[in-house]
Protein backbone atom coordinates (compact mmCIF):
# COMPACT_ATOMS: atom_id res chain seq x y z
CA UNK A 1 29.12 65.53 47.80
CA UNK A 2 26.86 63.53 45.54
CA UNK A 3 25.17 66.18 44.21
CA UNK A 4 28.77 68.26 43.10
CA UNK A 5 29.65 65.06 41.59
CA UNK A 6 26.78 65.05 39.64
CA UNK A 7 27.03 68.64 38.71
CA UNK A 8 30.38 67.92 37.15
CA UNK A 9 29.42 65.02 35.34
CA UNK A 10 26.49 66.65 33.69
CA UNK A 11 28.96 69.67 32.87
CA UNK A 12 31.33 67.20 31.44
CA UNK A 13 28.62 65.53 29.15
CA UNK A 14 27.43 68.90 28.07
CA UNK A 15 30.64 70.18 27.36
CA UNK A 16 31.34 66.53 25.09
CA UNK A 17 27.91 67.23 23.35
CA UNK A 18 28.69 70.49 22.16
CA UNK A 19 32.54 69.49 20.95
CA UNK A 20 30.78 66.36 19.47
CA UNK A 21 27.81 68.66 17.62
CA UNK A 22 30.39 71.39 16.60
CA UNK A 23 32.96 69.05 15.73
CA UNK A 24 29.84 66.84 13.37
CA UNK A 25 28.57 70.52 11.48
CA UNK A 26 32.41 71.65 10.97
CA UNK A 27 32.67 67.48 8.78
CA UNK A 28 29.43 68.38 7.09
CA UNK A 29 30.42 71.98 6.17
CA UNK A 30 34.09 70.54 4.68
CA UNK A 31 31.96 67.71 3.08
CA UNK A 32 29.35 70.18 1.34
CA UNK A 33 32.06 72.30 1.02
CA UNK A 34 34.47 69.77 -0.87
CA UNK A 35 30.85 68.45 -2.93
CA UNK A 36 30.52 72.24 -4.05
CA UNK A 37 34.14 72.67 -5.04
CA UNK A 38 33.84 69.79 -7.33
CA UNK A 39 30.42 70.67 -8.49
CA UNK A 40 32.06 73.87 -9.57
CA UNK A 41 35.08 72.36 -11.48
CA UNK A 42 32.54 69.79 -13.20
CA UNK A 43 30.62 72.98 -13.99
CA UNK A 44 33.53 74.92 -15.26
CA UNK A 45 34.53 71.95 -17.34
CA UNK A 46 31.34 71.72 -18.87
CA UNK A 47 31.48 75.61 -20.35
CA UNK A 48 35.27 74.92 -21.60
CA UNK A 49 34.22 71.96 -23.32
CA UNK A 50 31.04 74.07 -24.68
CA UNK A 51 33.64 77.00 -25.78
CA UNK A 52 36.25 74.55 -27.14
CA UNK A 53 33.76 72.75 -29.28
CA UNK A 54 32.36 76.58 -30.56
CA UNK A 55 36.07 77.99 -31.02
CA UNK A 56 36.70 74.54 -33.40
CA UNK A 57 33.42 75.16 -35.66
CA UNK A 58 34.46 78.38 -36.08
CA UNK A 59 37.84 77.57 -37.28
CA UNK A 60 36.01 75.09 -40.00
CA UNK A 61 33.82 77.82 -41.15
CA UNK A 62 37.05 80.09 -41.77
């Protein structure tokens, strides 16, 4: 009896350490994910700023 109880309980922690790993990578992935996303907008910004500024000196040279 003691030993099924323990069999259970050690299935029950294993099954809560994989939910709990899985569930800690899927909030890293969305984090990195979400750091990326911005990263890209910041870096998009950056080349229409660059283009912007170009398109403007080349309306003063007209």
């Amino acid at each position: 009896m003691l030993l099924i109880l323990q069999a259970i309980i050690i299935e029950i922690l294993r099954f809560i350490t994989v939910v709990g790993v899985f569930f800690t990578w899927m909030w890293i992935a969305a984090f990195l994910k979400m750091k990326v996303e911005r990263g890209i907008k910041w870096i998009g910004n950056q080349i229409r700023k660059r283009r912007n500024v170009n398109s403007v000196h080349k309306k003063r040279q007209k």
